[in-house]
Every structure is written in structure tokens, then in C-alpha cells.
PDB file of N, CA and C in Angstrom:
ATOM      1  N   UNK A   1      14.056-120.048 -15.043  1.00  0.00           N
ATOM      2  CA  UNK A   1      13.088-120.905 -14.423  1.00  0.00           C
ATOM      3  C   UNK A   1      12.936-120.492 -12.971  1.00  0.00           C
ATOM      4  N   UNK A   2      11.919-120.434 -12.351  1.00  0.00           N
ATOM      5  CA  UNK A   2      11.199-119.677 -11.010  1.00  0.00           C
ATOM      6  C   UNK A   2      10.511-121.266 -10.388  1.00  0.00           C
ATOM      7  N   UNK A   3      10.589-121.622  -9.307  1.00  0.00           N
ATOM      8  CA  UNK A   3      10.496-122.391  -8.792  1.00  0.00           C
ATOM      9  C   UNK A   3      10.201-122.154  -6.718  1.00  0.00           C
ATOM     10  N   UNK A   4       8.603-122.531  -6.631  1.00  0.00           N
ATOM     11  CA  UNK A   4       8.446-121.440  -5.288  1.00  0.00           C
ATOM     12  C   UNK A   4       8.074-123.230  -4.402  1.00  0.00           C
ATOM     13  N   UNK A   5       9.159-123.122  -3.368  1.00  0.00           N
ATOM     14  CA  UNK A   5       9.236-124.291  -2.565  1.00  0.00           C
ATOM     15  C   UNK A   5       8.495-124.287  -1.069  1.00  0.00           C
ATOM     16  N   UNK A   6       7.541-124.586  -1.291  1.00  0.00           N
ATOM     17  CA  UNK A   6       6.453-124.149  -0.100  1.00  0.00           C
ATOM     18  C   UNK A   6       7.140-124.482   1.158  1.00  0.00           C
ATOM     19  N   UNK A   7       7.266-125.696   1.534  1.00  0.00           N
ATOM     20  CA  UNK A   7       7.624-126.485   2.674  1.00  0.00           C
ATOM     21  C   UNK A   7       9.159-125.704   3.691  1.00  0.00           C
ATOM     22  N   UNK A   8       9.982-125.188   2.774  1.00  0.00           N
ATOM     23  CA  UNK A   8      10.716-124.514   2.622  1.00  0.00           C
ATOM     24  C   UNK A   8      10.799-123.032   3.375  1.00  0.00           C
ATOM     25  N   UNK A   9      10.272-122.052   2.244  1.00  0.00           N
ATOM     26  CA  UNK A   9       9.834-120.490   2.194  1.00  0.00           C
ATOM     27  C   UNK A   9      10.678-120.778   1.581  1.00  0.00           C
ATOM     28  N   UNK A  10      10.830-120.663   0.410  1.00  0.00           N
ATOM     29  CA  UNK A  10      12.038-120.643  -0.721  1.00  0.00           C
ATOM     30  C   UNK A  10      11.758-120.553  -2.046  1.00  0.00           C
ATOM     31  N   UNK A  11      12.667-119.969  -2.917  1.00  0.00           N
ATOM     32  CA  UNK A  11      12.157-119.769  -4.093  1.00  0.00           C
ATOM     33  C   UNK A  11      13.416-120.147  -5.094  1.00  0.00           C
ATOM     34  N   UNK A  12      13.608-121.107  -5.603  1.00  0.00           N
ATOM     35  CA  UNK A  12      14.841-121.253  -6.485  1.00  0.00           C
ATOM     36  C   UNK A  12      14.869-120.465  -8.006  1.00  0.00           C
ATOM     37  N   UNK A  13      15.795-119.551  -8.492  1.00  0.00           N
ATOM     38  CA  UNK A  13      15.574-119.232  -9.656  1.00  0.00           C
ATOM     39  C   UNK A  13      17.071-120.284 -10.398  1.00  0.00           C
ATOM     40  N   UNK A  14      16.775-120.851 -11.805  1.00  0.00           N
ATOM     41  CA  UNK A  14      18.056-121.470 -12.376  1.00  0.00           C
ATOM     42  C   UNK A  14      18.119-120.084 -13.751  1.00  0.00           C
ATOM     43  N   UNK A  15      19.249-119.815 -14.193  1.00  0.00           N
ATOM     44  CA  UNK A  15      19.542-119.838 -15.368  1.00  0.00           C
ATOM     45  C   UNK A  15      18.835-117.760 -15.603  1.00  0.00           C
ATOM     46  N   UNK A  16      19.377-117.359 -14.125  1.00  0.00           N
ATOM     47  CA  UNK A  16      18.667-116.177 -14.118  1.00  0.00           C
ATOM     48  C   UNK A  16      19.806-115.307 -14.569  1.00  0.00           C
ATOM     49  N   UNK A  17      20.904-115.249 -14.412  1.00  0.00           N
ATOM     50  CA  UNK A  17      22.232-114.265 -14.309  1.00  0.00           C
ATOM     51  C   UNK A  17      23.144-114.417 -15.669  1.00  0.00           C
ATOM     52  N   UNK A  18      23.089-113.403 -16.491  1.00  0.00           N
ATOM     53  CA  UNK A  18      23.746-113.953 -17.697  1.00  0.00           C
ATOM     54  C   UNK A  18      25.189-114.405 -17.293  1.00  0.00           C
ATOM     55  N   UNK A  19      25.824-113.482 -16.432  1.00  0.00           N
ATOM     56  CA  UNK A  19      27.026-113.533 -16.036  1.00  0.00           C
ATOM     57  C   UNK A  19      27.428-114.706 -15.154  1.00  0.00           C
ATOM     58  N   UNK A  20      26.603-115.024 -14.347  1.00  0.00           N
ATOM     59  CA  UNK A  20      26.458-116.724 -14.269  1.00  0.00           C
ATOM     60  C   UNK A  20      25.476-117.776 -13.902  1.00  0.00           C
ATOM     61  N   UNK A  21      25.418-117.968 -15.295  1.00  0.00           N
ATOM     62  CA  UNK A  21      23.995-118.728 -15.815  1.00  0.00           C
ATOM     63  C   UNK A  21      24.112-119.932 -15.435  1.00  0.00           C
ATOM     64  N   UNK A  22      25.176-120.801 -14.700  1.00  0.00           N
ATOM     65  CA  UNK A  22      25.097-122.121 -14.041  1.00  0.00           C
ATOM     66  C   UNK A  22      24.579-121.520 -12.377  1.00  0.00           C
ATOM     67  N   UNK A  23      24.888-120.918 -12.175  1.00  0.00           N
ATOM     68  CA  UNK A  23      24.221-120.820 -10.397  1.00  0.00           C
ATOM     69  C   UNK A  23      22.981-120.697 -10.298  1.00  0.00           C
ATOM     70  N   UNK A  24      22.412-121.301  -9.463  1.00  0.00           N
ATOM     71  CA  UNK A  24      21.578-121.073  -8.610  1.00  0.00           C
ATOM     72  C   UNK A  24      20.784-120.012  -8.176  1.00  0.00           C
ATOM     73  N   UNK A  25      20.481-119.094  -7.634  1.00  0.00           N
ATOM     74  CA  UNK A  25      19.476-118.095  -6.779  1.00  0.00           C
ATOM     75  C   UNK A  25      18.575-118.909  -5.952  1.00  0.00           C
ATOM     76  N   UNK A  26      18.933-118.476  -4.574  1.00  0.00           N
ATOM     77  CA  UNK A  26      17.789-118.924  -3.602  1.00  0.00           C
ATOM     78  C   UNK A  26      17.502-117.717  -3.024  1.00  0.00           C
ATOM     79  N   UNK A  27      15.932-117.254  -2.636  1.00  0.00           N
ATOM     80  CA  UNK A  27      15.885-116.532  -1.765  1.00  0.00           C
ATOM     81  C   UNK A  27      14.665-117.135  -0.849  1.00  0.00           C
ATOM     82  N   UNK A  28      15.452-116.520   0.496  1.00  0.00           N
ATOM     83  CA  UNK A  28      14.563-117.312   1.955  1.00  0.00           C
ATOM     84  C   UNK A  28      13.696-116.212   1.742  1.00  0.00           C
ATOM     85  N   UNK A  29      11.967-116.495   2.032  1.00  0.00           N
ATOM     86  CA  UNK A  29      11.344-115.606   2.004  1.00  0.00           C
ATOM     87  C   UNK A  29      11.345-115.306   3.383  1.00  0.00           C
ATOM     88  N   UNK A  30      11.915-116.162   4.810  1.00  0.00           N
ATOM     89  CA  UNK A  30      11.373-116.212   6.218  1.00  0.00           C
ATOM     90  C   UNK A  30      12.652-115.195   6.648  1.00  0.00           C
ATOM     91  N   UNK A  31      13.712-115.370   5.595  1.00  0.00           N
ATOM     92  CA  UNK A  31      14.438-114.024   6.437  1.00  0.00           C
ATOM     93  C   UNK A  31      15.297-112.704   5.641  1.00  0.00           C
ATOM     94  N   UNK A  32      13.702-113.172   3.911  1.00  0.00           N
ATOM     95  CA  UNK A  32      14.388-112.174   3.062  1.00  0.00           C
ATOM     96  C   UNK A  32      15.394-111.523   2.629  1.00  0.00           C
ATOM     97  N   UNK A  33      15.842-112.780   1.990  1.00  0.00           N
ATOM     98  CA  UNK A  33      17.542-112.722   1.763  1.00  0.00           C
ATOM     99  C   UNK A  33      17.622-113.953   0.524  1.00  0.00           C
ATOM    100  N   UNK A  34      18.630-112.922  -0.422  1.00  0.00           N
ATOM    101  CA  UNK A  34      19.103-113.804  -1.294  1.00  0.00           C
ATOM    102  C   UNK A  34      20.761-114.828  -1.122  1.00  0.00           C
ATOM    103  N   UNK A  35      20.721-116.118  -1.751  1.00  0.00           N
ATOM    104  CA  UNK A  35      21.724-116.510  -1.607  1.00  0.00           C
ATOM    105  C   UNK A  35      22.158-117.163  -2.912  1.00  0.00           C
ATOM    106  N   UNK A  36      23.295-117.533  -3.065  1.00  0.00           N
ATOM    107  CA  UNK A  36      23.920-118.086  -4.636  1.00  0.00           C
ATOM    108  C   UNK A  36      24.487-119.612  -4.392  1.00  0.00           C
ATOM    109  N   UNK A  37      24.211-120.589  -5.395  1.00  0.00           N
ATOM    110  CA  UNK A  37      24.432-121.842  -5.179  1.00  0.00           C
ATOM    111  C   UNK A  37      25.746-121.813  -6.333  1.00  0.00           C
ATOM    112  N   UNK A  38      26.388-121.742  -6.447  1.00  0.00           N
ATOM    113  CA  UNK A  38      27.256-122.283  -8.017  1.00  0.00           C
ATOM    114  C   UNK A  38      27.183-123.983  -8.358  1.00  0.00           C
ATOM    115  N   UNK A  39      27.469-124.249  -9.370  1.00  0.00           N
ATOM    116  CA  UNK A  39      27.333-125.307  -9.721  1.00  0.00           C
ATOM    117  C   UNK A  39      28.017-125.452 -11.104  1.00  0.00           C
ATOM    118  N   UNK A  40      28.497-126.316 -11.006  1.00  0.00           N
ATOM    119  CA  UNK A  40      29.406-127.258 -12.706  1.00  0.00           C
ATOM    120  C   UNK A  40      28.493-128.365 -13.539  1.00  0.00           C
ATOM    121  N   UNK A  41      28.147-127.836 -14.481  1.00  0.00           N
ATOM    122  CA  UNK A  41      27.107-128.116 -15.271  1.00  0.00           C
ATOM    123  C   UNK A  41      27.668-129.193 -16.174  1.00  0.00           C
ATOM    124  N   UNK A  42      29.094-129.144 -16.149  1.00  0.00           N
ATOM    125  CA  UNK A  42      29.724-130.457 -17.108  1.00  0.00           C
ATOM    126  C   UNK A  42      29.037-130.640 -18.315  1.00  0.00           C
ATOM    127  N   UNK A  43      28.730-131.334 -18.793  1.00  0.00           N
ATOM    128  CA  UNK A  43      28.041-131.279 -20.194  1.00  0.00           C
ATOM    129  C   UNK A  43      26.700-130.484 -20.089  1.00  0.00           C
ATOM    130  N   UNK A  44      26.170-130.669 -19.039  1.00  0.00           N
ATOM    131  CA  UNK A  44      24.301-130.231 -19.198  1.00  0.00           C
ATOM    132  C   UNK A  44      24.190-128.758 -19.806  1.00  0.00           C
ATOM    133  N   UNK A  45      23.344-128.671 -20.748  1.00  0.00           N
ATOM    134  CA  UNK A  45      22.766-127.623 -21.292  1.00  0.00           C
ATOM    135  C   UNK A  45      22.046-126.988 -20.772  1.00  0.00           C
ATOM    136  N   UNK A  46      22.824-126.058 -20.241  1.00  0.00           N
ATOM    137  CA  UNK A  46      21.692-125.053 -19.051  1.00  0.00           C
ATOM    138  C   UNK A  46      21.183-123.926 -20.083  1.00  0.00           C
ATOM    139  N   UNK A  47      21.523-123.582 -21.015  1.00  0.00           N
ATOM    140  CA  UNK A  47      21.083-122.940 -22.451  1.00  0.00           C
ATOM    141  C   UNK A  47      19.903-123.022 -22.470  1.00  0.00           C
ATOM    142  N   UNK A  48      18.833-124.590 -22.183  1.00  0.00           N
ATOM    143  CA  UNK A  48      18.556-124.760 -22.685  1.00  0.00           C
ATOM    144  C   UNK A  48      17.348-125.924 -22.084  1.00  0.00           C
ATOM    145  N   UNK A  49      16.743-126.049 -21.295  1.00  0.00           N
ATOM    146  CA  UNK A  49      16.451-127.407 -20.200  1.00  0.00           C
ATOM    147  C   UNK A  49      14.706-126.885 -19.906  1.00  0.00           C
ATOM    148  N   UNK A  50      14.558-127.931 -19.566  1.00  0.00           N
ATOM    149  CA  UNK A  50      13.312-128.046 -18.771  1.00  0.00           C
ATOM    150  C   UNK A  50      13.289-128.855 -17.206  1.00  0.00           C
ATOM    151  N   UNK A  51      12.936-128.005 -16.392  1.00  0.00           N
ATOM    152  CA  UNK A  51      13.297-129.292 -15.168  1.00  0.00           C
ATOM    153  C   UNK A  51      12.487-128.946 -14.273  1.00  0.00           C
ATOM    154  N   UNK A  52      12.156-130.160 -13.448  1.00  0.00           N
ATOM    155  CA  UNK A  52      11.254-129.959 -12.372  1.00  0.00           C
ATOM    156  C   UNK A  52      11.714-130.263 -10.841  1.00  0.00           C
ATOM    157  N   UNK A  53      11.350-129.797 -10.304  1.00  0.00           N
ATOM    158  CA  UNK A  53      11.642-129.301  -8.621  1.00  0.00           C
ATOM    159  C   UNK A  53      11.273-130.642  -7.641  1.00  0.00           C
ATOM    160  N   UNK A  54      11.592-131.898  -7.298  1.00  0.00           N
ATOM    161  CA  UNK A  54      10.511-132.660  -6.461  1.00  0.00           C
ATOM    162  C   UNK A  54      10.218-132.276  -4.931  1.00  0.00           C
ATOM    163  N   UNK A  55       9.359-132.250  -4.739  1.00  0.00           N
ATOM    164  CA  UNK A  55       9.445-131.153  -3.071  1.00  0.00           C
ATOM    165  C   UNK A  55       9.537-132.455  -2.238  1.00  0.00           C
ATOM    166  N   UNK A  56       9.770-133.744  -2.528  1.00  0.00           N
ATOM    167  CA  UNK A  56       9.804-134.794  -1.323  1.00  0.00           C
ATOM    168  C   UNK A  56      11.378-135.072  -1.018  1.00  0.00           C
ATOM    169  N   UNK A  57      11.782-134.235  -2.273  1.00  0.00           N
ATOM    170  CA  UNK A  57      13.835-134.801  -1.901  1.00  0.00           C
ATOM    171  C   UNK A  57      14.521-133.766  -2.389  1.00  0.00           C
ATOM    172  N   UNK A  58      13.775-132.068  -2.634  1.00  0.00           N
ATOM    173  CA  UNK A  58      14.346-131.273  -2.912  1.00  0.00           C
ATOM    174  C   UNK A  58      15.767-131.341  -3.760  1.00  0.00           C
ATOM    175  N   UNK A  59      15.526-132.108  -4.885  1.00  0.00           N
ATOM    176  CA  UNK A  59      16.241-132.154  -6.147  1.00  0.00           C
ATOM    177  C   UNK A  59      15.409-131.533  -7.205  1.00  0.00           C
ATOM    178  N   UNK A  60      16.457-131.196  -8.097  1.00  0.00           N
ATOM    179  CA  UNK A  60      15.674-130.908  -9.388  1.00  0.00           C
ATOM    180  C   UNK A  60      16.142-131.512 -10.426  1.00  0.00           C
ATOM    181  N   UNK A  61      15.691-132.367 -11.374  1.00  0.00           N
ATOM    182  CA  UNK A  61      15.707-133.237 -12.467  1.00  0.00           C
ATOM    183  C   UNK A  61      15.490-132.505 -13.620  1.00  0.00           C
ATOM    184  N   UNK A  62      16.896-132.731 -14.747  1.00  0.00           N
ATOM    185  CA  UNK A  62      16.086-132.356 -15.910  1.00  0.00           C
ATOM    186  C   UNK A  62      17.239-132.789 -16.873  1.00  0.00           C
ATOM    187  N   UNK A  63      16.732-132.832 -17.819  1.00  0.00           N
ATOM    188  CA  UNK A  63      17.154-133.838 -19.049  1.00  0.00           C
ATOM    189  C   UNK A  63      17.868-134.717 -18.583  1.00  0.00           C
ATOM    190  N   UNK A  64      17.162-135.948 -18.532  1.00  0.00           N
ATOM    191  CA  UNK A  64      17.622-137.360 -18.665  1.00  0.00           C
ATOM    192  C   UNK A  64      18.240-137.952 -17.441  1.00  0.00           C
ATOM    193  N   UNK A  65      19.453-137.812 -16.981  1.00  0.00           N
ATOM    194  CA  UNK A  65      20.006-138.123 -15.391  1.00  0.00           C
ATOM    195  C   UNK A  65      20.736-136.836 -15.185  1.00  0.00           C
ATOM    196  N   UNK A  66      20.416-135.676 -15.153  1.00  0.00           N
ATOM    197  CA  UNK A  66      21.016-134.648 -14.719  1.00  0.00           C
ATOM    198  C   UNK A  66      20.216-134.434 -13.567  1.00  0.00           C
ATOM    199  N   UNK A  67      20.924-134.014 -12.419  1.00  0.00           N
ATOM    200  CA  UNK A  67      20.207-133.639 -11.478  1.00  0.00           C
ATOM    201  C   UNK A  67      20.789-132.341 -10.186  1.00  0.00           C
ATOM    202  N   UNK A  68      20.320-131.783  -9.483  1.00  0.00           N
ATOM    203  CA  UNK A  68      21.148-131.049  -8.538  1.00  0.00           C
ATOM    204  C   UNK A  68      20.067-131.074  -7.513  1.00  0.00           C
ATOM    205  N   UNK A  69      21.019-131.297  -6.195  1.00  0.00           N
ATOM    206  CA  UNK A  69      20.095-131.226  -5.109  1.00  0.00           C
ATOM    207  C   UNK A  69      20.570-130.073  -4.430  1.00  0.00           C
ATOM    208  N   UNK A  70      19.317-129.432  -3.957  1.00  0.00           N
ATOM    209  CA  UNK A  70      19.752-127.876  -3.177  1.00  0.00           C
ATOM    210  C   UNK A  70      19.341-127.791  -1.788  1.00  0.00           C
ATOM    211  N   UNK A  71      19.768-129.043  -1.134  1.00  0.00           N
ATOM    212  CA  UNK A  71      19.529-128.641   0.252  1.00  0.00           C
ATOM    213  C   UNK A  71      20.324-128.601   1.285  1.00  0.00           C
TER     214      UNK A  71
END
């Protein structure tokens, strides 16, 4: 999932790295550079999700009360 955060210059990728498919990817486009978020997914099916980005609280929501905020 590709996710381009205007307000930001940012671009979140989830579920990009087979090797680790719970992190994150951010890259700043303002100083072109990638960075890695990790994260513990506990039950959530990152296999497997649909989720959306809210740009007013820079969380992302997806299935049901799962959530991660990346700011």
C-alpha cells in the first residue's frame, strides 16, 4: 500500500519488504531520504488489510480498531 501525504512531503509505503512486512517505509520527499518505522502488529493481519491514511491526525485505520499513528 503507497500512501502520498501532501501536507507532509511524505510518502508512507505498508507491507512493502517481504523480510519485514510489519514496518513501515517513509520517505521525505523535502530531503530525499528513506526511513523505517517497525511496528508489532499483534494480531492484525498485515497479510492482508485495507487501510486508509487520515491527513487531519496522520493515523492510519484499518480493520476495525487497528490503528498506527506515524508522526
Amino acid at each position: 500500500m503507497l500512501t502520498l501525504l501532501q501536507f507532509t512531503n511524505a510518502i508512507y509505503v505498508l507491507n512493502a519488504d517481504s523480510a519485514n512486512p510489519t514496518s513501515i517505509y517513509i520517505y521525505d520527499a523535502t530531503a530525499k531520504s528513506w526511513s523505517v518505522q517497525p511496528t508489532q502488529p499483534g494480531k492484525f493481519d498485515y497479510t492482508n488489510f485495507v487501510a486508509i491514511l487520515d491527513h487531519d491526525t496522520n493515523v492510519f485505520c484499518a480493520s476495525r480498531l487497528f490503528s498506527v499513528s506515524v508522526c
